[in-house]
C-alpha atoms as a PDB file:
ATOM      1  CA  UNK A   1       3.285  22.986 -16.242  1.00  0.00           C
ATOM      2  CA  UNK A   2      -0.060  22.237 -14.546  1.00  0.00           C
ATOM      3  CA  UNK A   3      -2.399  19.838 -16.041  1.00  0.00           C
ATOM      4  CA  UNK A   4      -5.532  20.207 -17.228  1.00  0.00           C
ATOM      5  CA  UNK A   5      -8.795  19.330 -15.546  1.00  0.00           C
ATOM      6  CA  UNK A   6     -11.957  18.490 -16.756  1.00  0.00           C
ATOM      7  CA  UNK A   7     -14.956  18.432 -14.508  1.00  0.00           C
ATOM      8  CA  UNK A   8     -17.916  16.199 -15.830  1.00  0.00           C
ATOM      9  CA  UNK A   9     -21.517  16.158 -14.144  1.00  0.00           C
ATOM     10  CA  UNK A  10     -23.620  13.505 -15.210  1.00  0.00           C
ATOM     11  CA  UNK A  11     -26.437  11.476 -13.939  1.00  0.00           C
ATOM     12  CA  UNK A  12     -27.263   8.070 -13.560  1.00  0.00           C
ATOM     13  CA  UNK A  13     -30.083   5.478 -12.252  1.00  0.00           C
ATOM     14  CA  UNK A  14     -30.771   8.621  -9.536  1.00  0.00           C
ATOM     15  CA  UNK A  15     -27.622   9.194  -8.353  1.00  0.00           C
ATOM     16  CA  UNK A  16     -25.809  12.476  -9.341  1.00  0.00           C
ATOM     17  CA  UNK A  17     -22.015  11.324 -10.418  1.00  0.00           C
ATOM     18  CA  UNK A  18     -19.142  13.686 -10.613  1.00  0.00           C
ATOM     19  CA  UNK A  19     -16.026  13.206 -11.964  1.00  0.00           C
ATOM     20  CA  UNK A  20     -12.775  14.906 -12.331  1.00  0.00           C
ATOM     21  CA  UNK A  21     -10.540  13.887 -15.573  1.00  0.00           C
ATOM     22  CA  UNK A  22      -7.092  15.444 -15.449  1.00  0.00           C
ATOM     23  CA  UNK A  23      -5.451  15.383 -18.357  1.00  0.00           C
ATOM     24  CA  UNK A  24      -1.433  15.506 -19.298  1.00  0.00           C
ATOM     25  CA  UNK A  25       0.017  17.176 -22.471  1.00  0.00           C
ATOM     26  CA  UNK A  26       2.592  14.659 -24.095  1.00  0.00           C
ATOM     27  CA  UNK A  27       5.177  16.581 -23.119  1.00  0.00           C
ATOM     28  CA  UNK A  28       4.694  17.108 -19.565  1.00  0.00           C
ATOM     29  CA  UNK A  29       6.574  16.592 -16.780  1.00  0.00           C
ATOM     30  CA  UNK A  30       5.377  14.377 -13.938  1.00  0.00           C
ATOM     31  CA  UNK A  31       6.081  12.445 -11.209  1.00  0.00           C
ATOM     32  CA  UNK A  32       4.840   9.111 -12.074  1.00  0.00           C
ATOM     33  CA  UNK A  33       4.383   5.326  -9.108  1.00  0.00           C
ATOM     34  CA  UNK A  34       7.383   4.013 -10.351  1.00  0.00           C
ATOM     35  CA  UNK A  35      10.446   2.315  -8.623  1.00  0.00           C
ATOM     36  CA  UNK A  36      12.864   5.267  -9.980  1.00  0.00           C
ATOM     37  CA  UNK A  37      10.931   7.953  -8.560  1.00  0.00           C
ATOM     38  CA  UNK A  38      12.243  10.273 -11.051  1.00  0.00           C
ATOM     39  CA  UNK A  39      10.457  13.140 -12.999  1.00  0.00           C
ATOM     40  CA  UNK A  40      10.512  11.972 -16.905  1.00  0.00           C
ATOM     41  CA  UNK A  41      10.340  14.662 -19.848  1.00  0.00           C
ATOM     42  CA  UNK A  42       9.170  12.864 -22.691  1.00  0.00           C
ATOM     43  CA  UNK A  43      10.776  14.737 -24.803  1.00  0.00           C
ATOM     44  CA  UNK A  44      14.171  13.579 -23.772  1.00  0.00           C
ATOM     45  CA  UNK A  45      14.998  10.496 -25.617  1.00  0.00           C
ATOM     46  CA  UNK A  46      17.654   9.607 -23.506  1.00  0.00           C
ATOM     47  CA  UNK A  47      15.392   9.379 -19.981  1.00  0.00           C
ATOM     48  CA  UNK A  48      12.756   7.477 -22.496  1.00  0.00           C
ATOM     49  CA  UNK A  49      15.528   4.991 -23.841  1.00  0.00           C
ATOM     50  CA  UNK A  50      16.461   4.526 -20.309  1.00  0.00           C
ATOM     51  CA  UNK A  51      12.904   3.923 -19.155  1.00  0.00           C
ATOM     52  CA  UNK A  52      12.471   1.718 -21.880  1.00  0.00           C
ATOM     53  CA  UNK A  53      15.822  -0.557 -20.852  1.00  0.00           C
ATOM     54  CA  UNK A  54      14.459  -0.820 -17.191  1.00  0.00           C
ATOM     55  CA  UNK A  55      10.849  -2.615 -18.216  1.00  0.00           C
ATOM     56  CA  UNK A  56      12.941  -4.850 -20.899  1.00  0.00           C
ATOM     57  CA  UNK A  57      15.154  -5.629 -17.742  1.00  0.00           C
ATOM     58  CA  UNK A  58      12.472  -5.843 -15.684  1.00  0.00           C
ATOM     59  CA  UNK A  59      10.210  -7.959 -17.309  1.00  0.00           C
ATOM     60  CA  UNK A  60      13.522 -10.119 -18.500  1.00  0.00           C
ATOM     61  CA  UNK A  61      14.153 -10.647 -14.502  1.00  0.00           C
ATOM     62  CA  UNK A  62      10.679 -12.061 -13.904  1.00  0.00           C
ATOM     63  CA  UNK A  63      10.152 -14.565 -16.927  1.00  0.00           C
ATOM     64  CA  UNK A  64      13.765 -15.703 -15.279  1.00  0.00           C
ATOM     65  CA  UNK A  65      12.357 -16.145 -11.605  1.00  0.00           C
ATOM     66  CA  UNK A  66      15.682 -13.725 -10.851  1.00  0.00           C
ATOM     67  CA  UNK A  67      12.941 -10.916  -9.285  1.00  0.00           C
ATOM     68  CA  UNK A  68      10.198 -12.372  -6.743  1.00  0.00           C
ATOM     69  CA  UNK A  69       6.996 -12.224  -9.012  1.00  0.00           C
ATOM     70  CA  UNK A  70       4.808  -9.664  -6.643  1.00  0.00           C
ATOM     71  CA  UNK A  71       8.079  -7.267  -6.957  1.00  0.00           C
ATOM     72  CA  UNK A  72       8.462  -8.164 -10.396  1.00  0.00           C
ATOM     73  CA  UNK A  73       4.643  -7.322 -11.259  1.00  0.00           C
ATOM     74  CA  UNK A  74       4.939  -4.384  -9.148  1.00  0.00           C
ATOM     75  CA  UNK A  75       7.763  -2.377 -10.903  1.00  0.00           C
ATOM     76  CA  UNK A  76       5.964  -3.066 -14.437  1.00  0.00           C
ATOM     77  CA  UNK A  77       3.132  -1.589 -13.587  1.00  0.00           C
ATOM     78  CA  UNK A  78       4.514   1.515 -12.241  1.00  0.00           C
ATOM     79  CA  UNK A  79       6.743   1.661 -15.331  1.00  0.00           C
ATOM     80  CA  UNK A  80       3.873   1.946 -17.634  1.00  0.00           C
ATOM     81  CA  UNK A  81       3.503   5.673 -16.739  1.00  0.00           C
ATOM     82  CA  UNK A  82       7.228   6.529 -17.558  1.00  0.00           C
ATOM     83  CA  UNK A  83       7.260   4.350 -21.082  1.00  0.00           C
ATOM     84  CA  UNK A  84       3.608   4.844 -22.277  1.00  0.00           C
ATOM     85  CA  UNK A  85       1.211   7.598 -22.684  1.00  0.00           C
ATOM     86  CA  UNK A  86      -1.978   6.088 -22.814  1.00  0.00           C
ATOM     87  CA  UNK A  87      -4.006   5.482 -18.911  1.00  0.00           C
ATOM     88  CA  UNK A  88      -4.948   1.999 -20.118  1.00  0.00           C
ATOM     89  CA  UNK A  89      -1.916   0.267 -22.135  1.00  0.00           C
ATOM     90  CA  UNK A  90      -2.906  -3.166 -23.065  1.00  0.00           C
ATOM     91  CA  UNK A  91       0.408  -4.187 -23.096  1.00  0.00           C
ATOM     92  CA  UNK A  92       0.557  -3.075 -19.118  1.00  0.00           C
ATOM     93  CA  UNK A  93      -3.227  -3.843 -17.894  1.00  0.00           C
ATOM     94  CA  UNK A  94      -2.004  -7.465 -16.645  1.00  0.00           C
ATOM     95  CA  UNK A  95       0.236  -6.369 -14.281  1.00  0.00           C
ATOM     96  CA  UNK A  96      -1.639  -3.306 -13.139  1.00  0.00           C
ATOM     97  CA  UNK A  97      -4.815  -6.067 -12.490  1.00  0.00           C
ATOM     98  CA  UNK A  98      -2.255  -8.352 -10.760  1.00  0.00           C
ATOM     99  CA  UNK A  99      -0.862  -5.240  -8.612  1.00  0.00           C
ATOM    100  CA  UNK A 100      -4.147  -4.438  -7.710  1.00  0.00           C
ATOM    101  CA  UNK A 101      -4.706  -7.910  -6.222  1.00  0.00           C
ATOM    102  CA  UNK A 102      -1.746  -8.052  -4.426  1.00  0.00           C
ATOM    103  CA  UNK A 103      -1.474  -4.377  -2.974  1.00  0.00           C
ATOM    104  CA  UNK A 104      -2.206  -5.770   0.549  1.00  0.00           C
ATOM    105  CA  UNK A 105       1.010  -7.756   0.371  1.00  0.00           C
ATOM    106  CA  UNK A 106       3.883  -6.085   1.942  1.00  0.00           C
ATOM    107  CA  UNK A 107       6.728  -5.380  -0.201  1.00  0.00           C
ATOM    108  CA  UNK A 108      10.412  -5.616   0.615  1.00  0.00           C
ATOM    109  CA  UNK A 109      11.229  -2.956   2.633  1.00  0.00           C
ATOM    110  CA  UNK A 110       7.909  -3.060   4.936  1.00  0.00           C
ATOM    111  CA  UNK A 111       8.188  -7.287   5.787  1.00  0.00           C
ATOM    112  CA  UNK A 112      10.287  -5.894   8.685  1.00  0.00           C
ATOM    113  CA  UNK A 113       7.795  -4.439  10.544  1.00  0.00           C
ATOM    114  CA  UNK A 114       4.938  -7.233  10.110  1.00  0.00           C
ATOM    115  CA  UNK A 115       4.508 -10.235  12.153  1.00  0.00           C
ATOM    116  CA  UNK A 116       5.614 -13.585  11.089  1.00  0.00           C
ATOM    117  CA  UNK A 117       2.460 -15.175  11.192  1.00  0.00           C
ATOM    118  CA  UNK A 118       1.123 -12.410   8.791  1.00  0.00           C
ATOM    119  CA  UNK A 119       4.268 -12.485   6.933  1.00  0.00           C
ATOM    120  CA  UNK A 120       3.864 -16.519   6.435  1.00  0.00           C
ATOM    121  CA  UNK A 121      -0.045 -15.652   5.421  1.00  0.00           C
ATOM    122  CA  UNK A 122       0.815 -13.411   2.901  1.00  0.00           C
ATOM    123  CA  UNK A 123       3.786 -15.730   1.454  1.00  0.00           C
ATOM    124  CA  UNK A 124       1.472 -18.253   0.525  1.00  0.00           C
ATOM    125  CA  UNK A 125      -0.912 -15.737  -1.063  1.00  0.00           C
ATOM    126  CA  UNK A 126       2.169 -14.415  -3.101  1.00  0.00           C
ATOM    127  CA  UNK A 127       3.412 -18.131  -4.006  1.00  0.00           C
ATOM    128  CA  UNK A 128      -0.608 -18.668  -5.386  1.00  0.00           C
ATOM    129  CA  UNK A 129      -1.085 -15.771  -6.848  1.00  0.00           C
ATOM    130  CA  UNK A 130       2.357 -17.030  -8.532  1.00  0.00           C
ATOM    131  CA  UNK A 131       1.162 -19.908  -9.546  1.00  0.00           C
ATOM    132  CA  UNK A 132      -2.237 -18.421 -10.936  1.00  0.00           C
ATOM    133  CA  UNK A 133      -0.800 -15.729 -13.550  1.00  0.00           C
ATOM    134  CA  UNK A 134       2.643 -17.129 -14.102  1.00  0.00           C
ATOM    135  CA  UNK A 135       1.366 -18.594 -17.396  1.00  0.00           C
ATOM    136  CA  UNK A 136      -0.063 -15.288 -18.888  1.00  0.00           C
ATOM    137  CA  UNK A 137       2.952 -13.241 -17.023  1.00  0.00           C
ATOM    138  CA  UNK A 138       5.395 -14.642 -19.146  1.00  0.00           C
ATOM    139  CA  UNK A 139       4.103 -14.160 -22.683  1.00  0.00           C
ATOM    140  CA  UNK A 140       3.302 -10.258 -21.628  1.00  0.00           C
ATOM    141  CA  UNK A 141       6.784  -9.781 -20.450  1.00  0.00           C
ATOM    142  CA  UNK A 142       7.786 -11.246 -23.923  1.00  0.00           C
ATOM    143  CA  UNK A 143       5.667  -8.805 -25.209  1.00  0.00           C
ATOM    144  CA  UNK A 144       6.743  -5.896 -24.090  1.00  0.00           C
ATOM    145  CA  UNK A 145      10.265  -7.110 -24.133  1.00  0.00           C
ATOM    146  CA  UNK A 146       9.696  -7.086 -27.737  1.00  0.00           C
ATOM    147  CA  UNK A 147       7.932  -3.561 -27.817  1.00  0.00           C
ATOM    148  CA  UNK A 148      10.886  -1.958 -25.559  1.00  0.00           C
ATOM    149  CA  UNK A 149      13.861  -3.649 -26.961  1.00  0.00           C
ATOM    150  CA  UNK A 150      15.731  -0.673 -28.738  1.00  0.00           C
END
């Protein structure tokens, strides 16, 4: 099943703006940027339950400090499109921000192909961007924890 587009012409201060909105039925299949790489029906409670168990475990590993916080963060956010149907979760838009601002950082399986002097740059941008959201990281993980625990 193909999704639906919507194509939107509007214009603003001048400038001509066009956008394309695609939109997803409920209970379509997709491919969504998450760690399991696997299609998810919707439909299928079992594939939801699962999905469900890996952002409770998830989000369990990071309040821990038993997942490196940029991985941690990372895995959340592409988790929100297996577990939730809305583009803009407020349960979610933390770590998608946080993601955002750390996309330059090279994740596990690139580090061996960087320098070290890059490497030791971008290990003290992790460690402060740490030590920046740590304090609101943990009550959304609790949150969502509580949202996902079956």
């Amino acid at each position: 099943m193909l999704a639906q587009a919507d194509l939107h012409v509007g214009q603003a201060d001048g400038f001509a703006a066009i956008a394309v909105i695609q939109t997803w039925p409920s209970n379509a299949y997709y491919r969504p940027e998450a760690d399991t790489g696997e299609a998810v029906n919707r439909l299928d409670e079992n594939q939801l339950l699962k999905a469900h168990g890996e952002v409770v475990a998830t989000a369990s590993r990071l309040i821990a400090g038993r997942i490196s916080f940029v991985e941690g963060v990372r895995t959340l956010a592409g988790l929100r499109a297996l577990v939730s149907p809305l583009d803009h979760d407020p349960d979610f838009m933390l770590f998608v921000a946080i993601d955002s601002e750390s996309d330059h950082l090279p994740g596990r399986e690139l580090r061996q192909h960087c320098a070290a002097e890059w490497l030791d740059r971008c290990d003290s941008e992790a460690v402060a961007l740490e030590k920046r959201w740590l304090g609101s990281v943990r009550p959304a993980c609790e949150v969502l924890i509580r949202r996902f625990t079956a």
